[in-house]
Every structure is written in structure tokens, then in C-alpha cells.
N, C-alpha and C. Protein backbone atom coordinates (compact mmCIF):
# COMPACT_ATOMS: atom_id res chain seq x y z
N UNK A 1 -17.42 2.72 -2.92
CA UNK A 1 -18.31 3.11 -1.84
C UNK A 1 -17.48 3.45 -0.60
N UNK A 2 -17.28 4.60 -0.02
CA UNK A 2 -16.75 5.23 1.30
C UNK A 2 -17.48 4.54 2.49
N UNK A 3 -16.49 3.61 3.17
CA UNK A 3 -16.57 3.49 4.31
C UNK A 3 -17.40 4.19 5.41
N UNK A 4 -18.42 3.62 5.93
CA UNK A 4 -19.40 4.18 7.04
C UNK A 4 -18.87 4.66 7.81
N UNK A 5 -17.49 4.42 8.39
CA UNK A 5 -17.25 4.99 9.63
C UNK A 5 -15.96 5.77 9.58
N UNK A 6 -15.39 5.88 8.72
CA UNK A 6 -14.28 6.63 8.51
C UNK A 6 -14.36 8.08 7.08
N UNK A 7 -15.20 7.26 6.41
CA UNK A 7 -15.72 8.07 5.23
C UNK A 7 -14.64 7.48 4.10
N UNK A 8 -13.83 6.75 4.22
CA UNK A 8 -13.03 6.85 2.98
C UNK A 8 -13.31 6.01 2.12
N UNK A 9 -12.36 6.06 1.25
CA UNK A 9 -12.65 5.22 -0.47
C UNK A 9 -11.61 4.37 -0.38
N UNK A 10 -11.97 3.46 -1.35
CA UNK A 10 -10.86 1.94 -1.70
C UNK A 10 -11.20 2.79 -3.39
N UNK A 11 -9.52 2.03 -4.01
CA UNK A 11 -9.30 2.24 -5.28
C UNK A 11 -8.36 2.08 -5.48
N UNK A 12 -7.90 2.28 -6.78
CA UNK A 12 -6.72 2.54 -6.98
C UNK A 12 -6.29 3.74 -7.72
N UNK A 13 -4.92 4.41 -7.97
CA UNK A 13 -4.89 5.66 -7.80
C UNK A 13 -4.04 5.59 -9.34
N UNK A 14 -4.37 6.73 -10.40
CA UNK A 14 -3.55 6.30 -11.74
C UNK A 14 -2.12 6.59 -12.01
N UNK A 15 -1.55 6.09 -12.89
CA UNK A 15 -0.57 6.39 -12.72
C UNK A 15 0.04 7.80 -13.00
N UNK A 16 -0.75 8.66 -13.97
CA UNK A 16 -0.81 9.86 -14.11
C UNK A 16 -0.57 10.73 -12.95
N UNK A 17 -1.54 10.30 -12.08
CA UNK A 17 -2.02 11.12 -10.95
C UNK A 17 -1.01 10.82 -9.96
N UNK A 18 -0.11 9.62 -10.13
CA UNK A 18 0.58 9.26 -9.46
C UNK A 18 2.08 10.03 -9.49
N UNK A 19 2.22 10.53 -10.88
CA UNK A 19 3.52 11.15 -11.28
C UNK A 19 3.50 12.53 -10.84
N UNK A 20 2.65 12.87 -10.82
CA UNK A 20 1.63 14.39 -10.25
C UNK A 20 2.55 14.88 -8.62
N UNK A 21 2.32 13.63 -7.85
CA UNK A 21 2.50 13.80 -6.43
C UNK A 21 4.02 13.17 -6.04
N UNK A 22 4.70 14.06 -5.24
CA UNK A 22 5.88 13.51 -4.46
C UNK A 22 5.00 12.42 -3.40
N UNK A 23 5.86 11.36 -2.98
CA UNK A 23 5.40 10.38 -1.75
C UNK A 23 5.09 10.64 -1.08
N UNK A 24 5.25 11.58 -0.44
CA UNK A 24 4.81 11.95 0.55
C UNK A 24 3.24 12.61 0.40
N UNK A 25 3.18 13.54 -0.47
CA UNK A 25 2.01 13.92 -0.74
C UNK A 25 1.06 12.57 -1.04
N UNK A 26 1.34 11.90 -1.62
CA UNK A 26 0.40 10.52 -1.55
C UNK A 26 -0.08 9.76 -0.95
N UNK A 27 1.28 9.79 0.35
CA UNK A 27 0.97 8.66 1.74
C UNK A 27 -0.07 9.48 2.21
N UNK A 28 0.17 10.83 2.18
CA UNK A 28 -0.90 11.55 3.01
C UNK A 28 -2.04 11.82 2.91
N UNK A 29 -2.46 11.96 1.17
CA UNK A 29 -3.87 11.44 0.68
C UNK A 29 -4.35 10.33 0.93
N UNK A 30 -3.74 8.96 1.51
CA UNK A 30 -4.73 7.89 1.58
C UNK A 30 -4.93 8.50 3.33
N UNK A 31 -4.01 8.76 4.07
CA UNK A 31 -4.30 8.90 5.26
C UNK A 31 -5.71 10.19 5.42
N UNK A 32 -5.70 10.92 4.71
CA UNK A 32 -6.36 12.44 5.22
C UNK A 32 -7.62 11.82 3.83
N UNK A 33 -7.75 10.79 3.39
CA UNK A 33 -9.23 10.59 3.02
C UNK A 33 -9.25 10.78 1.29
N UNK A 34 -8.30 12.20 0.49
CA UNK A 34 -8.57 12.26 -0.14
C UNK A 34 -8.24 11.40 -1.41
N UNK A 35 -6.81 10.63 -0.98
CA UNK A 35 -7.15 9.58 -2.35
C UNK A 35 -7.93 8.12 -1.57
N UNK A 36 -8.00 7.66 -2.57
CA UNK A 36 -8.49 5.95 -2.35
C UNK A 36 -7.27 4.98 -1.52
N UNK A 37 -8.06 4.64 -0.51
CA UNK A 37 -7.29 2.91 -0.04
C UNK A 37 -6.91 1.94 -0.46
N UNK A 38 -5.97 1.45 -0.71
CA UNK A 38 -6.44 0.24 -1.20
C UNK A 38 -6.98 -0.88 -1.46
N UNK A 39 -7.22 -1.78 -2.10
CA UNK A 39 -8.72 -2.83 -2.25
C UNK A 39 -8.02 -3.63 -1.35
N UNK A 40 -7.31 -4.02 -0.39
CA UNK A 40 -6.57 -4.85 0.57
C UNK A 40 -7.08 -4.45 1.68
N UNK A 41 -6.87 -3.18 1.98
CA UNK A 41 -7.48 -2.12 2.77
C UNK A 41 -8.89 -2.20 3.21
N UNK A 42 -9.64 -2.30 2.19
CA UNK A 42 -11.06 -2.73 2.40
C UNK A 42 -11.39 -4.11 2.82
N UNK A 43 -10.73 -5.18 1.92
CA UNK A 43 -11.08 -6.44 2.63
C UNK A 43 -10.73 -6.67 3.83
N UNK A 44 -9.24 -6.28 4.39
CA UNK A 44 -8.85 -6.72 5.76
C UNK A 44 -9.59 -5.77 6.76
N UNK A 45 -10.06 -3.99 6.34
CA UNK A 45 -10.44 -3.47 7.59
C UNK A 45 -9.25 -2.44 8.04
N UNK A 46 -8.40 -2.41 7.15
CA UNK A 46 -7.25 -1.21 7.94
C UNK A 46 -7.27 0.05 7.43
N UNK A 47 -6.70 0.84 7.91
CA UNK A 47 -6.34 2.44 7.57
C UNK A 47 -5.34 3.13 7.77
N UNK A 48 -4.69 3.78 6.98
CA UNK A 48 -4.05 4.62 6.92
C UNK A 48 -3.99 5.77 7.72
N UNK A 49 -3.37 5.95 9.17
CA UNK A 49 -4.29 6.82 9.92
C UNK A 49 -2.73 8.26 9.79
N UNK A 50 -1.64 8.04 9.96
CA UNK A 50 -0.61 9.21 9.94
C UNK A 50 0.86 8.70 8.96
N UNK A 51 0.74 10.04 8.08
CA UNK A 51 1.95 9.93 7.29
C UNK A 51 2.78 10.87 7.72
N UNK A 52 3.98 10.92 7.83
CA UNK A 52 4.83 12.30 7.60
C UNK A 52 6.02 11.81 6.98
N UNK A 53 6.83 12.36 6.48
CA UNK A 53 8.25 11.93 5.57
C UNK A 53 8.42 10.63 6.23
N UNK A 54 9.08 9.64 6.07
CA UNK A 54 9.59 8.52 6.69
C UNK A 54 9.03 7.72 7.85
N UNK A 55 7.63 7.89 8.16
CA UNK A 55 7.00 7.60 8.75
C UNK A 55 5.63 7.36 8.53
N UNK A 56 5.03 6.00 8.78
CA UNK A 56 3.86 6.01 8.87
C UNK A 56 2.87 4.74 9.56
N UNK A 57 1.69 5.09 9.46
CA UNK A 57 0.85 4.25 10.99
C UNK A 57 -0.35 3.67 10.31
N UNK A 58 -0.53 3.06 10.61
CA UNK A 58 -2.04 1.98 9.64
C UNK A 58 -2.22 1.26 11.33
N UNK A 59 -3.51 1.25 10.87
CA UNK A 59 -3.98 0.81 12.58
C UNK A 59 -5.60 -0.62 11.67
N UNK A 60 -6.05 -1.40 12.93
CA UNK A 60 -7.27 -2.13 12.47
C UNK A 60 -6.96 -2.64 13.83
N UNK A 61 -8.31 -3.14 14.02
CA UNK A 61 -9.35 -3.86 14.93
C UNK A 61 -9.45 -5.20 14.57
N UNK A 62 -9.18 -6.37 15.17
CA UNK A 62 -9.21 -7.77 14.48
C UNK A 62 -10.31 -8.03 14.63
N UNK A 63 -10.91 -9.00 13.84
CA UNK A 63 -12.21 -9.13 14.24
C UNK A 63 -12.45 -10.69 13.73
N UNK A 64 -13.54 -11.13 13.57
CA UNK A 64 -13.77 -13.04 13.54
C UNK A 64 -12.98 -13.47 12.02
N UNK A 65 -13.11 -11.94 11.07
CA UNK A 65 -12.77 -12.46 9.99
C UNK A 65 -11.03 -12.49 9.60
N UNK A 66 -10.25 -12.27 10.67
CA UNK A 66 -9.22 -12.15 10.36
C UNK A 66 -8.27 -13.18 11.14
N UNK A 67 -9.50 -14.35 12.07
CA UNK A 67 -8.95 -15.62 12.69
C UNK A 67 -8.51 -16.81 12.17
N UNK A 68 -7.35 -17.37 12.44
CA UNK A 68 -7.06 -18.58 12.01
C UNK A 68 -8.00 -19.84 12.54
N UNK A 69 -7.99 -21.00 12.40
CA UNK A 69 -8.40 -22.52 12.76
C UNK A 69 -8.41 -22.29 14.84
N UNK A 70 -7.31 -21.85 14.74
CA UNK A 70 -7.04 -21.77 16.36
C UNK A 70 -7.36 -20.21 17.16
N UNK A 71 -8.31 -19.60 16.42
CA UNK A 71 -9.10 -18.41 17.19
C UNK A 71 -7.86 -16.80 17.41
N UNK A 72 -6.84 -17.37 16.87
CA UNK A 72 -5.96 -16.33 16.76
C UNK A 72 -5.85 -15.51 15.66
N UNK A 73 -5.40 -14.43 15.51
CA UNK A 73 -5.49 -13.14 14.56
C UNK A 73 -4.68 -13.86 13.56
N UNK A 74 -4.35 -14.78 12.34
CA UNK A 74 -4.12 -15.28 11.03
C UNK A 74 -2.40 -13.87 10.94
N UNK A 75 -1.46 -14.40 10.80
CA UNK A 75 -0.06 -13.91 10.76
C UNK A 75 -0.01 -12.95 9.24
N UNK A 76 -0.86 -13.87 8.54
CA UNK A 76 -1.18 -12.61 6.88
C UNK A 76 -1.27 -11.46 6.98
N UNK A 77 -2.46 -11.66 8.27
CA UNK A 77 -2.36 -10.03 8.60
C UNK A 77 -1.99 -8.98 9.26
N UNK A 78 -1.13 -9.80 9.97
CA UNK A 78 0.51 -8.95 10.70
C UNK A 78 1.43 -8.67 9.70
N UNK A 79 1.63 -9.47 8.65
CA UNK A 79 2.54 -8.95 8.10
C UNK A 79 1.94 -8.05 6.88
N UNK A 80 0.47 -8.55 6.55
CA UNK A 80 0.06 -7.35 5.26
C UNK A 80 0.43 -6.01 6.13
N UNK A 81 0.02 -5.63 7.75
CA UNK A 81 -0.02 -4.14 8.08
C UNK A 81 1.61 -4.15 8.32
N UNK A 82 2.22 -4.68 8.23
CA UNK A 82 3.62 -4.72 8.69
C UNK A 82 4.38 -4.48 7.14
N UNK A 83 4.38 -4.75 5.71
CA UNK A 83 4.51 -4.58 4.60
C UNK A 83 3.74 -3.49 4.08
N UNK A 84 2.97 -3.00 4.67
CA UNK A 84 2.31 -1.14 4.38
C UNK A 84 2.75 -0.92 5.11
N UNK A 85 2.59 -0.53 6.19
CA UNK A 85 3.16 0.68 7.03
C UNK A 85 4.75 0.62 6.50
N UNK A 86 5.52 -0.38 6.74
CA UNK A 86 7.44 -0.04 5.62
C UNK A 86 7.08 0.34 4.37
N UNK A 87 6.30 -0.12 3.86
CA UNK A 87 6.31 0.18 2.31
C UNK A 87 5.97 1.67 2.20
N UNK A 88 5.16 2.39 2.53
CA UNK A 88 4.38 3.27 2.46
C UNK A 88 5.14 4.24 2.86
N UNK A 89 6.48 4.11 4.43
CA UNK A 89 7.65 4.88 4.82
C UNK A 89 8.27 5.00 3.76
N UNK A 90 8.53 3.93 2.98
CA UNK A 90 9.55 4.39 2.05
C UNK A 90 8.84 5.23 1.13
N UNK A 91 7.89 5.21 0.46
CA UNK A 91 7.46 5.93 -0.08
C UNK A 91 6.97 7.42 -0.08
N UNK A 92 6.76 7.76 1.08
CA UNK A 92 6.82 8.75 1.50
C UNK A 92 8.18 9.70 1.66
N UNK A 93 8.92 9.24 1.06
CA UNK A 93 10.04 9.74 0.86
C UNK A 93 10.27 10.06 -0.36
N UNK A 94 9.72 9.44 -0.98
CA UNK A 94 10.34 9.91 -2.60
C UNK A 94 9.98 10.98 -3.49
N UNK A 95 10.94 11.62 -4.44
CA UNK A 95 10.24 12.59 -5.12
C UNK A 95 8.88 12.27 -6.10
N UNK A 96 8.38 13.52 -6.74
CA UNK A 96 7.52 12.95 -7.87
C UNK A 96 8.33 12.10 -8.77
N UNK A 97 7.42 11.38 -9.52
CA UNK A 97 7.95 10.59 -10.54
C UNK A 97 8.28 9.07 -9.86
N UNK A 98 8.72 8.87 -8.60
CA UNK A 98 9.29 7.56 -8.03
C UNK A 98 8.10 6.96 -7.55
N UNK A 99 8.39 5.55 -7.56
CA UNK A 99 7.27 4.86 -6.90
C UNK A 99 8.63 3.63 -6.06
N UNK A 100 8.17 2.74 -5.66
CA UNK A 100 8.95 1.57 -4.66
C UNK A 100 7.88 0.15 -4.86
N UNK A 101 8.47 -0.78 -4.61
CA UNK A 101 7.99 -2.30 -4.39
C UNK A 101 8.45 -2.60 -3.53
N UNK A 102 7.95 -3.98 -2.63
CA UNK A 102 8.69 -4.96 -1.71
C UNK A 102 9.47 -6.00 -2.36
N UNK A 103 10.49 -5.58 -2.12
CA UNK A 103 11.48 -6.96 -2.85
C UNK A 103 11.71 -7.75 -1.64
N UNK A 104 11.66 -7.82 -0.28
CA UNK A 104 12.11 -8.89 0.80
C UNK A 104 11.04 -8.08 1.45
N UNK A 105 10.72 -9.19 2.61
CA UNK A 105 10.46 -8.65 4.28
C UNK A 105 10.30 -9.49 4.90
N UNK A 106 10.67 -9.52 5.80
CA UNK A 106 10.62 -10.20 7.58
C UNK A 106 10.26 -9.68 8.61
N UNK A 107 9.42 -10.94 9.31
CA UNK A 107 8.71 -10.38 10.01
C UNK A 107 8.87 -11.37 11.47
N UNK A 108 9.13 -10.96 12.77
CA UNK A 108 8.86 -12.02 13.96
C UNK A 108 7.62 -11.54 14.89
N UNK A 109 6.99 -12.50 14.71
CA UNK A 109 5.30 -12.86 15.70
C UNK A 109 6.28 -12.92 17.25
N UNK A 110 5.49 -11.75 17.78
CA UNK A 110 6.10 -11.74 19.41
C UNK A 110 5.47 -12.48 20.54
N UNK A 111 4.20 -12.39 19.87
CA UNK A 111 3.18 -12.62 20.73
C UNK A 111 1.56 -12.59 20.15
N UNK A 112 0.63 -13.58 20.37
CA UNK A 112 -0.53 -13.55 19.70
C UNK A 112 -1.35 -12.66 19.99
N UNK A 113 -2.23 -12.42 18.67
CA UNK A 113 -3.17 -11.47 18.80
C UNK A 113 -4.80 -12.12 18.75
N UNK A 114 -5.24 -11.69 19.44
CA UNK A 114 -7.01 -12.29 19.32
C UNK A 114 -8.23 -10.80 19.29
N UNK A 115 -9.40 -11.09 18.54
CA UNK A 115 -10.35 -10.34 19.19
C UNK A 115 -10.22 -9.48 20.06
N UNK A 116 -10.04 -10.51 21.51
CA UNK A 116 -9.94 -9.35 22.49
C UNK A 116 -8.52 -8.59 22.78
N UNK A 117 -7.62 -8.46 21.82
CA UNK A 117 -6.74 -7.58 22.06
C UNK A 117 -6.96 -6.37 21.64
N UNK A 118 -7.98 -6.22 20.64
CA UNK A 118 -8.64 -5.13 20.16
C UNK A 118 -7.86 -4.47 19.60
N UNK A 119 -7.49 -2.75 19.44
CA UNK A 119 -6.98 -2.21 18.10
C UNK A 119 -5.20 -2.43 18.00
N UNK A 120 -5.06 -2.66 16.81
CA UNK A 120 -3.32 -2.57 16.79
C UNK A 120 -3.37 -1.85 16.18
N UNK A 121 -1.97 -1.28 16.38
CA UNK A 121 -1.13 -0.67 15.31
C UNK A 121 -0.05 -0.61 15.09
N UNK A 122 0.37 -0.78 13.61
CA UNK A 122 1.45 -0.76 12.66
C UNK A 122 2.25 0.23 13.08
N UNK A 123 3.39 0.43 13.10
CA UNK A 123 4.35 1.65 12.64
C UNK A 123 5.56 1.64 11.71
N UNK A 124 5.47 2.07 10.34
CA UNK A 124 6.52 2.00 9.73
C UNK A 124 7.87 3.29 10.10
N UNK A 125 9.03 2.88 10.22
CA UNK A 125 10.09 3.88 9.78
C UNK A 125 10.73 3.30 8.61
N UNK A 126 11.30 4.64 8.31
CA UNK A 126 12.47 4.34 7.61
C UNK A 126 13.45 4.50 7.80
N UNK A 127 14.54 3.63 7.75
CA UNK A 127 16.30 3.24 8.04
C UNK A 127 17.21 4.37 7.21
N UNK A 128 16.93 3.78 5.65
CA UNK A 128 17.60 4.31 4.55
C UNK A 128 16.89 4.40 3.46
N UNK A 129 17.27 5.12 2.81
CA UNK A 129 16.55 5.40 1.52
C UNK A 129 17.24 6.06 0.38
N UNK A 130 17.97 5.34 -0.46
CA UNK A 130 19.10 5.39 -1.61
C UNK A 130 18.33 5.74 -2.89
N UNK A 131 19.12 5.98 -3.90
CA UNK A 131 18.76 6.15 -5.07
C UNK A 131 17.69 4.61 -6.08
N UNK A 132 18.26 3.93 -5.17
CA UNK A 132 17.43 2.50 -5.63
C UNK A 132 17.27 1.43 -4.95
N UNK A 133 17.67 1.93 -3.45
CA UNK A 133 17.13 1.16 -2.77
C UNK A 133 16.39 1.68 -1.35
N UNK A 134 15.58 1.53 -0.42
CA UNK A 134 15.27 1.66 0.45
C UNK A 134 14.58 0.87 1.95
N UNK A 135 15.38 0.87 2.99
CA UNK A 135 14.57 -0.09 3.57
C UNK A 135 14.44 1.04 4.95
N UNK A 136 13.36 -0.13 5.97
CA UNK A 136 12.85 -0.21 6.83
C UNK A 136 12.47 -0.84 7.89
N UNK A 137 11.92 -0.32 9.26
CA UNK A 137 11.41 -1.14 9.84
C UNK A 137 9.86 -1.09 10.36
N UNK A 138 9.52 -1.63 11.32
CA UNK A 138 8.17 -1.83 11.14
C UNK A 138 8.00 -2.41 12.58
N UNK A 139 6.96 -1.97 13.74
CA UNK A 139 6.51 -2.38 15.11
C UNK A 139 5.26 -2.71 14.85
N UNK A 140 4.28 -3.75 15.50
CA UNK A 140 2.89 -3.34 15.70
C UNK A 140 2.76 -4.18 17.19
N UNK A 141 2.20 -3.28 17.47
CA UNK A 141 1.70 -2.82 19.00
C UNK A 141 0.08 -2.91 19.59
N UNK A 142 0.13 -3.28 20.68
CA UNK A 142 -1.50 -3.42 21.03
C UNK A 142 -1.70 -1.55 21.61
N UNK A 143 -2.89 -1.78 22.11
CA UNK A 143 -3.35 -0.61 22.34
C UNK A 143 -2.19 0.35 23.67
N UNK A 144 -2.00 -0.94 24.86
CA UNK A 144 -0.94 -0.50 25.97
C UNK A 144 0.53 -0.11 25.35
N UNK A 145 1.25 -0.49 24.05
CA UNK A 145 2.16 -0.18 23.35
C UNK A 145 2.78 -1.61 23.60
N UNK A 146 2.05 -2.65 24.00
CA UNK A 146 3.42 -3.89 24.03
C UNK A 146 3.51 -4.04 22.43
N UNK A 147 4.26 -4.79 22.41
CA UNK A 147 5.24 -5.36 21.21
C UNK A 147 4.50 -6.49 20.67
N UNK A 148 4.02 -6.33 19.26
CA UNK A 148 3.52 -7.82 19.73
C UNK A 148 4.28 -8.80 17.88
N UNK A 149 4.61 -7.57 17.15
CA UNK A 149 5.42 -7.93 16.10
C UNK A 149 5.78 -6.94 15.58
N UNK A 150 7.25 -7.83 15.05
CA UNK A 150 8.45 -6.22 14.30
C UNK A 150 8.62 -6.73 12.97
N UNK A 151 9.14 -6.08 12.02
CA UNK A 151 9.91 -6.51 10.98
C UNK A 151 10.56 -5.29 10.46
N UNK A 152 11.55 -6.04 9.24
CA UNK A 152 12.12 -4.95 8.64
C UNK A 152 11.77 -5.58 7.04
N UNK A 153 11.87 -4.10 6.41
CA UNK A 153 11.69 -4.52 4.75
C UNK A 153 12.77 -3.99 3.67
N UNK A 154 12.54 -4.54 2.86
CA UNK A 154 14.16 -3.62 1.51
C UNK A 154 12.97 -3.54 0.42
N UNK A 155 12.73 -2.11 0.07
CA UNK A 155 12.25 -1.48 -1.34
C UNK A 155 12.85 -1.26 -2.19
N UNK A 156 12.40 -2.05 -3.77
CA UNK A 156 13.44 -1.46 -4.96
C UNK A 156 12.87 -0.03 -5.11
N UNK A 157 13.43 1.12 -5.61
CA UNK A 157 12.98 2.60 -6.12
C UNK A 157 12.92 2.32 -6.96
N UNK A 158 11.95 2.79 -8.35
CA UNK A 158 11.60 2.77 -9.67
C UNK A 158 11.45 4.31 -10.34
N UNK A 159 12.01 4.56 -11.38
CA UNK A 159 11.25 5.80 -12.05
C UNK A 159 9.81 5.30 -12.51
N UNK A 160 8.61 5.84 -12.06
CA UNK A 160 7.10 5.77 -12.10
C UNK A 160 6.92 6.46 -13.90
């Protein structure tokens, strides 16, 4: 079922269809609507909003369901948008046929997020990107651009 307010789909995408598309062409189908989000995507509330080669941006709105015990935005979900947006850089790099995993990531909480900090966003780059390995880094930012957590990640490359 497509999202009310964005129009898009949660799914998952086959692997067929997957060998079909260079990374980049893929990052950019979840961003531009036409493939599916992922089912993570739907439960937490985020999106895929800009891909381009080695770059990309996933943004969400916190909201009651994404609070810890102590009324603050739950760190899972700094680092789930902080592990897509790197993951997704790297991927956007690769030819057809490749896909990537998270083999490490780290992440430092700068500063808390609540409700009323309202929309963040993720930004993945990418550092490097080798024949089998690739890493990255990763900002997310309140709406004014403060800092409010970074990380960096290392992707294994796979033939898909």
C-alpha cells in the first residue's frame, strides 16, 4: 500500500530486477518513487529523498513512536538512517550485477533529538569504494543544519 503522503511503496525489490540496474539506477528508484522502500522504511517513517553517484539523503520526522523511556528520539533510529543513507552511497556506486552489506558502523550521538526538533536528515557520502570494499560517512542534521550525529561505515562488495 503507497504511502498517503508521499505516494510511495514498501517492498522488496528481486533479485533479477536487481541485476538489471547499476546502483545507482536503484538508489534512485527508491528515491523518485518507482521502486519499493523498504519494510524498515515503512515502520520507522523515512524516505529516500536524493540519490546521485556517491551520495545520498533519507530524511523523517520523529514522532511519539520513535521515543525512548526518557522522551528522546531512541539512538536505533539515528543509526538505522545513518546505516542507509552510507549504505545506499555505497551502493550507488556500483555497477550492474554488484550489491554491498554493512560489515561495521559507528556512530557518535552529538546531541539529542525530540519531537520538537522536527525533520532530520541523514546524509550519506562516500570516502572509497574498491573492488570489495567500500566505505563511508554519514551526518544527520536538524532542520537549521546543526550536527546532531555522524558516523562512518565499511561495505563488503558482492557479485549479486
Amino acid at each position: 500500500m503507497p504511502n498517503p503522503v508521499t505516494g510511495k511503496r514498501y517492498g522488496t525489490v528481486s533479485t533479477e530486477r536487481q541485476k538489471e540496474m547499476s546502483g545507482l539506477e536503484f538508489v534512485q528508484g527508491l528515491a523518485d518513487g518507482t521502486l519499493p522502500l523498504n519494510m524498515i522504511a515503512q515502520t520507522l517513517g523515512y524516505d529516500v529523498i536524493e540519490a546521485t553517484k556517491g551520495r545520498v539523503v533519507v530524511t523523517v520526522e520523529p514522532s511519539d513512536a520513535h521515543l525512548n523511556p526518557y522522551g528522546t528520539v531512541h539512538g536505533g533510529l539515528t543509526a538505522t538512517l545513518l546505516d542507509s543513507c552510507m549504505g545506499l552511497a555505497v551502493q550507488s556506486t556500483l555497477d550492474k550485477g554488484f550489491g554491498q552489506t554493512t560489515v561495521e558502523f559507528k556512530i557518535s550521538l552529538v546531541r539529542p533529538i525530540t519531537q520538537a526538533t522536527g525533520w532530520i536528515r541523514a546524509e550519506g557520502i562516500v570516502l572509497n569504494c574498491g573492488r570489495r570494499i567500500g566505505t563511508a560517512e554519514g551526518r544527520l542534521t536538524d532542520r537549521n543544519g546543526r550536527l546532531l550525529a555522524h558516523g562512518t561505515t565499511t561495505c563488503l562488495i558482492f557479485e549479486s
